[in-house]
C-alpha atoms as a PDB file:
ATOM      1  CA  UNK A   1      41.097-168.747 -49.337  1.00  0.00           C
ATOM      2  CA  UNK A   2      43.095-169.512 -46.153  1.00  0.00           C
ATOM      3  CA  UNK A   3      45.035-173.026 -45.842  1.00  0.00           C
ATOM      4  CA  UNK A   4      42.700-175.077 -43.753  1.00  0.00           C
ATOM      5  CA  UNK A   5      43.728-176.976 -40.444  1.00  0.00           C
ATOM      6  CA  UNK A   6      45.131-180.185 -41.129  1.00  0.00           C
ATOM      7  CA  UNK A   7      43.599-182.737 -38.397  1.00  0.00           C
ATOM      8  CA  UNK A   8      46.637-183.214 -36.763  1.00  0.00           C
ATOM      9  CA  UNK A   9      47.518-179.796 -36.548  1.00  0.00           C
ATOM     10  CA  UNK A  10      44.037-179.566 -34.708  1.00  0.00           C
ATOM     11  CA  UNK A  11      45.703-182.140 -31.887  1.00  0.00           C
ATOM     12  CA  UNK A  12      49.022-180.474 -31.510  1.00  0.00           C
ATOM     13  CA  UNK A  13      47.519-177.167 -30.875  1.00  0.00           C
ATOM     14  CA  UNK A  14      45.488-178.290 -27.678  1.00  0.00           C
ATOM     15  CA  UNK A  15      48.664-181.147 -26.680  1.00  0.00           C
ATOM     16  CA  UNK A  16      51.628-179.439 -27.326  1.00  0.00           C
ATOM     17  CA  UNK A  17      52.608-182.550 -29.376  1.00  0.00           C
ATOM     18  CA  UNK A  18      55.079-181.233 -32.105  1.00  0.00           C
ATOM     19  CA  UNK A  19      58.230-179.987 -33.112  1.00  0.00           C
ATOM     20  CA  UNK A  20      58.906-176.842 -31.420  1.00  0.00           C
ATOM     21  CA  UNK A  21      60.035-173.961 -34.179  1.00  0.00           C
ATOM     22  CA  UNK A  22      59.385-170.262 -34.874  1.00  0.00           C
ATOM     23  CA  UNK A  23      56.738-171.093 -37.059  1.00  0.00           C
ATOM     24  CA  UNK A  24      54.710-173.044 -34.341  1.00  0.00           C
ATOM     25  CA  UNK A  25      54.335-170.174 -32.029  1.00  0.00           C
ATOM     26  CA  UNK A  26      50.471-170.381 -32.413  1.00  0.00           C
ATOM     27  CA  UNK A  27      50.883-174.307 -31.774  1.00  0.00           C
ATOM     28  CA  UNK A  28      52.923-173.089 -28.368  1.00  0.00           C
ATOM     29  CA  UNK A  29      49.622-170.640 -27.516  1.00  0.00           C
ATOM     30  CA  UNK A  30      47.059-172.809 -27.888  1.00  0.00           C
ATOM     31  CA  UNK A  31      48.478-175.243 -26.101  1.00  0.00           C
ATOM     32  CA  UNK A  32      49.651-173.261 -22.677  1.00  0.00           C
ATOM     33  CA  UNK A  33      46.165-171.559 -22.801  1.00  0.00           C
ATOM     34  CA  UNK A  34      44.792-175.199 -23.159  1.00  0.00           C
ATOM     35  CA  UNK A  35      47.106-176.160 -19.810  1.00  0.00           C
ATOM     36  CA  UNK A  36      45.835-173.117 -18.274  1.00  0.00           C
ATOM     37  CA  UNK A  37      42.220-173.576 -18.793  1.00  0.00           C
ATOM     38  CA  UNK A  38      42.480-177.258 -17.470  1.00  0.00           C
ATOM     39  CA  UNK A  39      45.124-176.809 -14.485  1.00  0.00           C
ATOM     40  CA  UNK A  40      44.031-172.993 -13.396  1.00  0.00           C
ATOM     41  CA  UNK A  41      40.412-172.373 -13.507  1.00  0.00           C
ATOM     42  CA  UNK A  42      40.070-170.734 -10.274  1.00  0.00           C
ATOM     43  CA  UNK A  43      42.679-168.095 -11.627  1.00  0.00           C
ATOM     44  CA  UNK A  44      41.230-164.836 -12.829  1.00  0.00           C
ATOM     45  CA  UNK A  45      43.774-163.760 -15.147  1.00  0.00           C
ATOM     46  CA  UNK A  46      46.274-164.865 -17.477  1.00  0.00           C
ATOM     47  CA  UNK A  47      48.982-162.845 -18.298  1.00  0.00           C
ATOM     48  CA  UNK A  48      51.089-163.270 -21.517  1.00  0.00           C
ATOM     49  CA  UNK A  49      54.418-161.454 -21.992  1.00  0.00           C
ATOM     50  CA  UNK A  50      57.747-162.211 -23.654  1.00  0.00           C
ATOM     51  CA  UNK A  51      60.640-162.236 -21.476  1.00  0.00           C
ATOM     52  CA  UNK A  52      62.420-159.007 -22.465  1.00  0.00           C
ATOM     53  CA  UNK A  53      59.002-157.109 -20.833  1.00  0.00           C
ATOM     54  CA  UNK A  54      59.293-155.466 -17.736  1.00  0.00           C
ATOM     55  CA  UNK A  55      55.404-154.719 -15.982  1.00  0.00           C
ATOM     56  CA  UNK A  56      54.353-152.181 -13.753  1.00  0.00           C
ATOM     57  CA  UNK A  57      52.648-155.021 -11.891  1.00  0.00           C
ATOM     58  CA  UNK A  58      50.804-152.626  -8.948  1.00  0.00           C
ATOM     59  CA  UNK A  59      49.435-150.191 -12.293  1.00  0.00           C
ATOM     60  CA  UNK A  60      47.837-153.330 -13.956  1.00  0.00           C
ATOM     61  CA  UNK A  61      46.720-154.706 -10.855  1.00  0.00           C
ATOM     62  CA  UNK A  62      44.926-151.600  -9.699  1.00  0.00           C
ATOM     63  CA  UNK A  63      43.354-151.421 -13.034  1.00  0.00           C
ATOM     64  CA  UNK A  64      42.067-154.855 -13.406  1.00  0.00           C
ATOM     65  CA  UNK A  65      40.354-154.337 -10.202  1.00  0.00           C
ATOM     66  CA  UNK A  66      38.778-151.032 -11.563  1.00  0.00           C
ATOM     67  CA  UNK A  67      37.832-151.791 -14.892  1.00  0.00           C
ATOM     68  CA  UNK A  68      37.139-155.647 -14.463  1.00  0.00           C
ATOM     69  CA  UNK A  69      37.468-155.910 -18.354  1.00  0.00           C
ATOM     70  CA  UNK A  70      35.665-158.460 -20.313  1.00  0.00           C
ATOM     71  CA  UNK A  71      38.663-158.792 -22.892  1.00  0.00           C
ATOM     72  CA  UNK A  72      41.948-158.525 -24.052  1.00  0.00           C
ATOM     73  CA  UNK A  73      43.491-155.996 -22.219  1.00  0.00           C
ATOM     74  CA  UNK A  74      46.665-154.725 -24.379  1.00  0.00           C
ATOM     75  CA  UNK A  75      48.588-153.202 -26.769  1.00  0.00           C
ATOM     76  CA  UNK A  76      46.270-153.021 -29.834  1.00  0.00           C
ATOM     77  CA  UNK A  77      47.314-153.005 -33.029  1.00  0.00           C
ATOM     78  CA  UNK A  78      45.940-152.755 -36.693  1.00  0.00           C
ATOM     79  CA  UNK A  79      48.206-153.656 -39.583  1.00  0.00           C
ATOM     80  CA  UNK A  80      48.624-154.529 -43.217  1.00  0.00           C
ATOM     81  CA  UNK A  81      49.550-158.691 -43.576  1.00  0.00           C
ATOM     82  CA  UNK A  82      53.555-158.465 -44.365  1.00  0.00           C
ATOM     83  CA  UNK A  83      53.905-160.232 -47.652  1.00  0.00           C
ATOM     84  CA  UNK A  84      57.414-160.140 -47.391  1.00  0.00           C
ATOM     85  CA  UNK A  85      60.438-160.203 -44.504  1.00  0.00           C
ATOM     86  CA  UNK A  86      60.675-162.765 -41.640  1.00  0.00           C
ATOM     87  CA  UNK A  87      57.121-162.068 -40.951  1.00  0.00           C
ATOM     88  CA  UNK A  88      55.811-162.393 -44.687  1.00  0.00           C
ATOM     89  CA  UNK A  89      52.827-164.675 -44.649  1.00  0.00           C
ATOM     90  CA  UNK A  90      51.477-166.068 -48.545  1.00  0.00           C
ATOM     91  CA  UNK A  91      48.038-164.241 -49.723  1.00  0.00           C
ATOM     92  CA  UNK A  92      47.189-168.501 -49.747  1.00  0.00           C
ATOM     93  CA  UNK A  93      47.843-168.268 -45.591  1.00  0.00           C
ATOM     94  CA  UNK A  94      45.853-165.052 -45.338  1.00  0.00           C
ATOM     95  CA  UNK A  95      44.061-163.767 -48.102  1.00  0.00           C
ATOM     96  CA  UNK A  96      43.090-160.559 -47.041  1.00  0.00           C
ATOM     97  CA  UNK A  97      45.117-157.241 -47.066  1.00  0.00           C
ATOM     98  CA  UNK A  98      44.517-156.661 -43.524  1.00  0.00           C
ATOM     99  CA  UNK A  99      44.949-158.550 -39.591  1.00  0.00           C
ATOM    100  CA  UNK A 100      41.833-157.732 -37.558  1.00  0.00           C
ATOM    101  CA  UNK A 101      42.633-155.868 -34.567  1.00  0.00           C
ATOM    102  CA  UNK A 102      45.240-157.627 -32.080  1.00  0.00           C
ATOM    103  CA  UNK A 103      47.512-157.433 -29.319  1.00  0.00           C
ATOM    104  CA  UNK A 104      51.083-156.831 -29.826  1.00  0.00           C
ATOM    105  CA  UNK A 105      53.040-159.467 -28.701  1.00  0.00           C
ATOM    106  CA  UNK A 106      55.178-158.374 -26.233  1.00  0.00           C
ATOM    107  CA  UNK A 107      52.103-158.214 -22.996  1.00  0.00           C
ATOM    108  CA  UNK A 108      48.645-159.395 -22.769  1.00  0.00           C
ATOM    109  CA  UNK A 109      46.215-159.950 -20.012  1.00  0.00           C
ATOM    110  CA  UNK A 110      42.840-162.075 -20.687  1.00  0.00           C
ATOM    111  CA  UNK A 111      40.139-163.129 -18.079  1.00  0.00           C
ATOM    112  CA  UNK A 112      40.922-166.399 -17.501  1.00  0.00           C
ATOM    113  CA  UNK A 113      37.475-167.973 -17.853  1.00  0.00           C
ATOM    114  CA  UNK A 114      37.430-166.341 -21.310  1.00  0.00           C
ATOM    115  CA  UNK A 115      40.291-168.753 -22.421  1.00  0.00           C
ATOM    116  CA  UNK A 116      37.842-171.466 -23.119  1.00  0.00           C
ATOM    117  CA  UNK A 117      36.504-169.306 -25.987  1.00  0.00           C
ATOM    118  CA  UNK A 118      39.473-169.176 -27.891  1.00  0.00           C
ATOM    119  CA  UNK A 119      40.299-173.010 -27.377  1.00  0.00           C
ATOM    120  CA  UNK A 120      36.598-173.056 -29.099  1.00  0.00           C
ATOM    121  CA  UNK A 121      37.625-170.592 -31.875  1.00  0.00           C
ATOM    122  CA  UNK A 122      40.639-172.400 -32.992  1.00  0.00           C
ATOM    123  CA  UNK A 123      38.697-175.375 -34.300  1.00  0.00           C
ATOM    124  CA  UNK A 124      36.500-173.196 -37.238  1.00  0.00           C
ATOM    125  CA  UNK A 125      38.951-170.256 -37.426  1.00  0.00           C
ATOM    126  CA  UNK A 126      41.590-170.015 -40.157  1.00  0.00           C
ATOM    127  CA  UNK A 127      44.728-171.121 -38.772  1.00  0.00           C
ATOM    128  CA  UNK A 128      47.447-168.806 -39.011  1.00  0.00           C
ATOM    129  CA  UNK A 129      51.368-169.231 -38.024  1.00  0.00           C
ATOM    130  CA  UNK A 130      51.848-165.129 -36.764  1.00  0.00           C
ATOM    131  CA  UNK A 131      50.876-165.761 -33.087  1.00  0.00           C
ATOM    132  CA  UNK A 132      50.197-162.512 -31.865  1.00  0.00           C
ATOM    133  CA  UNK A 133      47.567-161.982 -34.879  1.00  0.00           C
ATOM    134  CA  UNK A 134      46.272-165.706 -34.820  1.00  0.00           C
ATOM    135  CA  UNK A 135      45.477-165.759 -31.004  1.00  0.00           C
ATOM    136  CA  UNK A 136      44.252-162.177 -30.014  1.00  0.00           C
ATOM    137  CA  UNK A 137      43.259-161.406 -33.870  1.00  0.00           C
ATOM    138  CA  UNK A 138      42.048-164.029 -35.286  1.00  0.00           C
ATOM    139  CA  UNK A 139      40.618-166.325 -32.465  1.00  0.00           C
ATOM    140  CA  UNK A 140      38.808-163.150 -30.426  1.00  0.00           C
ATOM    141  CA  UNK A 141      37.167-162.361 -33.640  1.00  0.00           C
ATOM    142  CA  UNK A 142      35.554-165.814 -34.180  1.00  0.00           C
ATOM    143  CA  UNK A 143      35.311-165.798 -30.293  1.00  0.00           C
ATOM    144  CA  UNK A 144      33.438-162.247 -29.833  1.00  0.00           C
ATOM    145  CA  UNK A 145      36.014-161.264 -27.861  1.00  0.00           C
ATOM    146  CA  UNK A 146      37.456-157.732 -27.865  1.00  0.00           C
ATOM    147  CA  UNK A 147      40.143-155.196 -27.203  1.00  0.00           C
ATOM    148  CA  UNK A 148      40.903-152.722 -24.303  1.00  0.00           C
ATOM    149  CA  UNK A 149      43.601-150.667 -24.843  1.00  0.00           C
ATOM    150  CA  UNK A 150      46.801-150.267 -22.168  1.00  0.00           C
ATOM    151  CA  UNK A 151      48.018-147.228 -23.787  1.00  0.00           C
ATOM    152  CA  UNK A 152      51.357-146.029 -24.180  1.00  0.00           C
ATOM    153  CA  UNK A 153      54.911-147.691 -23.633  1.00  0.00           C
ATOM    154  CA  UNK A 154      58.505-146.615 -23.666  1.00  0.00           C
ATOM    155  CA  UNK A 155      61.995-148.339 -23.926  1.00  0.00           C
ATOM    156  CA  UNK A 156      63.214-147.080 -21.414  1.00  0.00           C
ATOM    157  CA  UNK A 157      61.818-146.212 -18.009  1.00  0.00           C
ATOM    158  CA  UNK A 158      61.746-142.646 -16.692  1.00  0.00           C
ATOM    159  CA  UNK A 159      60.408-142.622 -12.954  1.00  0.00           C
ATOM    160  CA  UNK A 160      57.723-140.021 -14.490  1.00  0.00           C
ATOM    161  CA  UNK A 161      56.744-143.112 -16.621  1.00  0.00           C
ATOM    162  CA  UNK A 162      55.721-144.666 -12.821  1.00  0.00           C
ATOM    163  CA  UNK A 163      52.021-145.330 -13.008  1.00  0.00           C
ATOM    164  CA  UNK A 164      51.402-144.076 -16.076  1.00  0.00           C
ATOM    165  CA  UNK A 165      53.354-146.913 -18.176  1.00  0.00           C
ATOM    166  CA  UNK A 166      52.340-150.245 -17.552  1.00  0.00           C
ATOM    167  CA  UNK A 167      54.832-152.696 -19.933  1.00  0.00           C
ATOM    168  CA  UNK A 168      58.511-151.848 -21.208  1.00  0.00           C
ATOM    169  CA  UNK A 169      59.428-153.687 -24.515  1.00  0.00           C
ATOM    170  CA  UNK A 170      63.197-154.192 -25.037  1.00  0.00           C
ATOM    171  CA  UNK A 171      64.084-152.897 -21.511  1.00  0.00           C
ATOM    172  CA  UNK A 172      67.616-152.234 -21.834  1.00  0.00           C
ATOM    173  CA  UNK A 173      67.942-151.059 -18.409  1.00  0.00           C
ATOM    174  CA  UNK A 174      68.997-153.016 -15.686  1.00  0.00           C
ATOM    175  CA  UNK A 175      65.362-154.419 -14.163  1.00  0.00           C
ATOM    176  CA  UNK A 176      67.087-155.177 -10.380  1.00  0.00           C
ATOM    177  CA  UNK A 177      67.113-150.938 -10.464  1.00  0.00           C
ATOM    178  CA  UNK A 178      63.917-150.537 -11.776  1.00  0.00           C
ATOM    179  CA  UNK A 179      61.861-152.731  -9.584  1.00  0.00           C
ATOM    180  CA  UNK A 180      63.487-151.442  -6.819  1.00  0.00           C
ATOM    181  CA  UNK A 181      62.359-148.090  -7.754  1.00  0.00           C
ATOM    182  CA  UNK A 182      59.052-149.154  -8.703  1.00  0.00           C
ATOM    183  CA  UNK A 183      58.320-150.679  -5.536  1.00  0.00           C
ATOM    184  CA  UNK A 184      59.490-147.560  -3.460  1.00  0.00           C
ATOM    185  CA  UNK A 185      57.600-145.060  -5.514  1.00  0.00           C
ATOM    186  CA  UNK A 186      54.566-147.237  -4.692  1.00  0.00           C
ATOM    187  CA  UNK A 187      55.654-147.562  -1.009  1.00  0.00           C
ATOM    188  CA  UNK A 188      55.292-143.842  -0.858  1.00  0.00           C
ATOM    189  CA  UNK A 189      52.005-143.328  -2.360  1.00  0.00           C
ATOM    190  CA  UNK A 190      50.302-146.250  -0.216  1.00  0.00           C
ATOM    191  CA  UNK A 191      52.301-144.517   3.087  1.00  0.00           C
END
């Protein structure tokens, strides 16, 4: 059995009232998609990424306008639960074996009117400290809400990567170069 929600952990996660620590990363979730849902309605997408990400930003927007998904649109992942390392999370946390099917971390891009959905979620679903599995895993399961793949990535950019690759994790290139040739490679195809 899963540790239930404690009442006020149900308030911090839509406030961002607590004490910010690795551990509250799905307290620090909730509550920007809680700010966005109530400050940025008209907005049709929210985009989460970490800040060592670098986005082909014309790729994604050229396929949001194709595909017009209906859900997460990322990285997805299956994977056992870690029951040991800096990730380890107690059979008592998560009982089962298994994470539903989620977004890795690193970049994900949600309809923005879907947000409300996993605000709803939060308050029957298990709560879960692993961020990346509680929101996108967890949540979009008890929301109905599911997965569209971005396909590959690389850690470092190749310009044959250009438009094929839309999100860099641990770019250890310099990102000054690579937008600049991002943006002339596109320059050329729209000329």
């Amino acid at each position: 059995m899963s540790v239930p929600m404690q009442k006020d952990q149900a308030t911090c996660l839509h406030t961002g009232d607590y004490v910010d620590s690795y551990r509250k990363l799905s307290f620090k979730a909730l509550a920007s998609l809680s700010w966005i849902t109530q400050h940025c309605q008209d907005v049709p997408w929210t985009l989460h990424t970490d800040d060592d990400v670098f986005i082909d930003v014309f790729l994604m927007l050229e396929y949001l306008h194709e595909e017009k998904p209906e859900c997460f649109f990322c990285n997805v992942m299956w994977s056992q639960v870690m029951r040991t390392g800096k990730w380890a999370v107690a059979r008592e946390e998560f009982p089962s074996d298994e994470y539903p099917a989620f977004c890795s971390g690193h970049v994900w891009v949600l309809p923005t009117p879907l947000l409300p959905r996993l605000l709803e979620a939060s308050k029957s679903a298990p709560f879960l400290w692993v961020d990346d599995v509680y929101v996108t895993g967890v949540l979009a399961q008890y929301a109905g809400i599911k997965h569209l793949g971005i396909g590959s990535e690389s850690r470092h950019i190749r310009p044959s990567d250009v438009g094929l690759v839309m999100a860099w994790h641990s770019l250890e290139d310099d990102r000054k170069k690579w937008w600049s040739i991002l943006t002339r490679i596109y320059k050329k195809t729209l000329l």
